[in-house]
Protein backbone atom coordinates (compact mmCIF):
# COMPACT_ATOMS: atom_id res chain seq x y z
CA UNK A 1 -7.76 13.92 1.15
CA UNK A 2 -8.53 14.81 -2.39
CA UNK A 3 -10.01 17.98 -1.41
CA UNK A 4 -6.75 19.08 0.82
CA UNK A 5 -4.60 18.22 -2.21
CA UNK A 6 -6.83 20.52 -4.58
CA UNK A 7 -5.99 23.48 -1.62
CA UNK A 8 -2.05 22.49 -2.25
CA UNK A 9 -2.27 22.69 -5.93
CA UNK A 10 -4.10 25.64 -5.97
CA UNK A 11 -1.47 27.28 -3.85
CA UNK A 12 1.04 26.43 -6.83
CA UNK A 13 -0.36 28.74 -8.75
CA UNK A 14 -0.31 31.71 -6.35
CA UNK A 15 3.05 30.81 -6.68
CA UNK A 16 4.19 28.66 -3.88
CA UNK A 17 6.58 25.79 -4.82
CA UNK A 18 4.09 23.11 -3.75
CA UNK A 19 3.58 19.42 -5.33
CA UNK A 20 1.54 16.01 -3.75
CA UNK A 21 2.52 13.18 -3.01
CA UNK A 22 0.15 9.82 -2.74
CA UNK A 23 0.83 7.11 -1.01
CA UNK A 24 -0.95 3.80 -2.33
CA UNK A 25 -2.86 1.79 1.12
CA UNK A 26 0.23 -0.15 1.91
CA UNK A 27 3.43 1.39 2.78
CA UNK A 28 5.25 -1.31 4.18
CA UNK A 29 8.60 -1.48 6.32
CA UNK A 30 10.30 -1.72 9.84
CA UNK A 31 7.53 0.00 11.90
CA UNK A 32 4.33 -0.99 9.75
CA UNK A 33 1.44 -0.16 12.01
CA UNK A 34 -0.56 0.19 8.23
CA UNK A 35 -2.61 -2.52 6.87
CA UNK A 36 -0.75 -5.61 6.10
CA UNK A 37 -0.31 -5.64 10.39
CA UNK A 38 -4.12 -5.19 10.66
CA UNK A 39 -4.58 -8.54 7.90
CA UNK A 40 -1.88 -10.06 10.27
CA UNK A 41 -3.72 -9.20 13.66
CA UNK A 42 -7.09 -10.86 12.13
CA UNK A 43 -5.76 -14.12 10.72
CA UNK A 44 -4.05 -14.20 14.24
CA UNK A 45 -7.57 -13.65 15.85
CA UNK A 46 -9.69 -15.78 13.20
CA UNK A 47 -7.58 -18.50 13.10
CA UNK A 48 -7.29 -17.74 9.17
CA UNK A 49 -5.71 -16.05 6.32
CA UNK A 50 -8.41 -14.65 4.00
CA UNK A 51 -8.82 -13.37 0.91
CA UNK A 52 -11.96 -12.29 -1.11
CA UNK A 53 -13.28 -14.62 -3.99
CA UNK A 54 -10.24 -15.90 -6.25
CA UNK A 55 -7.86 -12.99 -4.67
CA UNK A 56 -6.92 -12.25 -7.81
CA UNK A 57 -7.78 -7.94 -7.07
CA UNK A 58 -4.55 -6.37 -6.45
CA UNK A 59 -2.80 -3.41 -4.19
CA UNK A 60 -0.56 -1.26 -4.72
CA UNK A 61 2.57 -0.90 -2.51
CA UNK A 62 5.68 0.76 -1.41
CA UNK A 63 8.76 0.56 0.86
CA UNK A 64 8.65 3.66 3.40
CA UNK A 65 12.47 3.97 3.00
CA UNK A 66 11.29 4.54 -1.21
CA UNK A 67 8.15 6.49 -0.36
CA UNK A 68 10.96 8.55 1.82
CA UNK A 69 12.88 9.08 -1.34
CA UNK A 70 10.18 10.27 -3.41
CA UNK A 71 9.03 13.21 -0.74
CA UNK A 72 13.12 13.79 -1.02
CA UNK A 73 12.84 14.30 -4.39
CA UNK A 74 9.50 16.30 -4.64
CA UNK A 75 10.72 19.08 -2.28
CA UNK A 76 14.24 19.32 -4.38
CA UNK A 77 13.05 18.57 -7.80
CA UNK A 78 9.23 18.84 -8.49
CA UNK A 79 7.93 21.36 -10.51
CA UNK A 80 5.09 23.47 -8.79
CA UNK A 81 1.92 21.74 -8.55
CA UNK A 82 2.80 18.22 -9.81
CA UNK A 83 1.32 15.16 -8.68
CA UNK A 84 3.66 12.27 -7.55
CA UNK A 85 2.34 8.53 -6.91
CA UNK A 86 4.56 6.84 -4.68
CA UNK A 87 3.60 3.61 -6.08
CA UNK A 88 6.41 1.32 -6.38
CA UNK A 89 4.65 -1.99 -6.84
CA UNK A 90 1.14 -1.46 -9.00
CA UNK A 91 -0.66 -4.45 -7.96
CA UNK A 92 0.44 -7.22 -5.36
CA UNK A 93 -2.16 -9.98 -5.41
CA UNK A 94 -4.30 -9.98 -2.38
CA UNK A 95 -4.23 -13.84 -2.69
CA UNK A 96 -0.49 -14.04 -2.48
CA UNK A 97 -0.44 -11.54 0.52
CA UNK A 98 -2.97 -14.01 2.27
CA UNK A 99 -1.09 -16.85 1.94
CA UNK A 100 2.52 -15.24 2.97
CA UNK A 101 0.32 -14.07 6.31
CA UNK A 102 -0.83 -17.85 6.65
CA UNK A 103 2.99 -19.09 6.12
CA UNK A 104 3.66 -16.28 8.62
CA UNK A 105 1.31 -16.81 11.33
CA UNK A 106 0.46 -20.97 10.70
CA UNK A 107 -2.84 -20.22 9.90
CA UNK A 108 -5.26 -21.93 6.71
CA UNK A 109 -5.55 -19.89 3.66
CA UNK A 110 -9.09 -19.48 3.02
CA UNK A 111 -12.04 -17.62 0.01
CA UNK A 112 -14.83 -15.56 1.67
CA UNK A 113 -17.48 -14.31 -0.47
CA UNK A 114 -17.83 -10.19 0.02
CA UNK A 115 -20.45 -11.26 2.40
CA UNK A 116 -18.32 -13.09 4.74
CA UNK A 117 -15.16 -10.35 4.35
CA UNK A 118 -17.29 -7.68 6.04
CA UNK A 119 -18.07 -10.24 9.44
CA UNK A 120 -14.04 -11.71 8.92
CA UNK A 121 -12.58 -8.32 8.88
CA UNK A 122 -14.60 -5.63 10.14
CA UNK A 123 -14.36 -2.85 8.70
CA UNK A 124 -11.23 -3.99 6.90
CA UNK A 125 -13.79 -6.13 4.64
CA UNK A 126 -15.20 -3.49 2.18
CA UNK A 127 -11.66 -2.61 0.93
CA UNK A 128 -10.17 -6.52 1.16
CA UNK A 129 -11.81 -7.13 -1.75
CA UNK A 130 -11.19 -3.85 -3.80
CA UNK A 131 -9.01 -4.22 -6.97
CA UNK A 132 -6.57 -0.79 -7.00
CA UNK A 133 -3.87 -0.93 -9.43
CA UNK A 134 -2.04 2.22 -9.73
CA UNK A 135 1.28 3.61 -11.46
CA UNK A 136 3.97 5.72 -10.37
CA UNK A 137 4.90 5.76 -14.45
CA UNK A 138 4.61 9.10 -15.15
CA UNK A 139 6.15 9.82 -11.58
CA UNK A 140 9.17 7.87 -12.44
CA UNK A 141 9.56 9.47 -15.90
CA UNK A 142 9.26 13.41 -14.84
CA UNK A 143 11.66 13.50 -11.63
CA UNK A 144 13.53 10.55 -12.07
CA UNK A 145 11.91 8.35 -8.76
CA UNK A 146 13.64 5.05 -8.61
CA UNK A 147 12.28 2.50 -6.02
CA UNK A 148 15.29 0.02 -4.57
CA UNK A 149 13.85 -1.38 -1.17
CA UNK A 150 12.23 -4.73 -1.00
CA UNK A 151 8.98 -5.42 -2.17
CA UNK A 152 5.90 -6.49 -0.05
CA UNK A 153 6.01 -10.05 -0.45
CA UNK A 154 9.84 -10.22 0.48
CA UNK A 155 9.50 -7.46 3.55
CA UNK A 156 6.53 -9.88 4.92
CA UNK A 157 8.77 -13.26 4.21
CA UNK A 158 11.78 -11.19 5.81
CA UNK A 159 11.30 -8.08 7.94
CA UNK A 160 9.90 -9.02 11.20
CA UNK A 161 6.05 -8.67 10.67
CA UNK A 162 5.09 -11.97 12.29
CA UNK A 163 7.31 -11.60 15.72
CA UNK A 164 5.46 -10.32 18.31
């Protein structure tokens, strides 16, 4: 994706009003079909909620209705060839998203070792584990981006994700 963003930017500065947004890995909300449903579907399969050793690595998140907002804003406001980051929350601790999905589905919370997360999640298991913090600081600052939907752990304890 990095490459198609370059061929944005560089369109900036043959003058076309053109900015990019990035969206961290979870972009949670009514209609999630993302990966916190994937995590869901495998502790439903497994039996068990899993995180990777302590769980302490952390993901960055955002509402769709504030991830909505910000594309909003970047086509009315934006200067040419910025780059947004539609981060909202910079790190939500795998850990605690394990154990709302075990709450959620009434499954044991459980620590694999890296080894195990690749046979537990398929090919979910080499980014489980991953610690990607990001910021939306400087996104916030230049064009004023305000998130003001819930956050992960609240849209998992509240907005439908374990009904089937």
């Amino acid at each position: 994706m990095r490459a198609k963003s370059e061929e944005v930017l560089a369109a900036a500065s043959r003058g076309v009003r053109a900015s990019v947004v990035r969206l961290p890995p979870t972009v949670h909300g009514r209609g999630d079909q993302g990966f916190v449903p994937q995590l869901i579907e495998v502790a439903r399969r497994t039996g068990v909620s899993a995180y990777v050793g302590d769980g302490s690595n952390r993901w960055p998140a955002v509402h769709r209705l504030d991830a909505a907002r910000l594309f909003r804003l970047a086509l009315e406001t934006a200067p040419a060839g910025t780059r947004l980051h539609a981060v909202a929350e910079e790190g939500v601790v795998m850990r605690s998203i394990a154990e709302m999905i075990g709450r959620g589905v009434g499954s044991p919370v459980k620590s694999l070792t890296a080894e195990e997360a690749m046979a537990h999640f398929g090919f979910l298991g080499m980014l489980v584990g991953r610690d990607i913090p990001a910021s939306s600081a400087i996104t916030r600052s230049s064009i004023g981006w305000r998130p003001q939907e819930s956050d992960l752990l609240t849209d998992l304890n509240e907005g439908g994700y374990f009904l089937r």
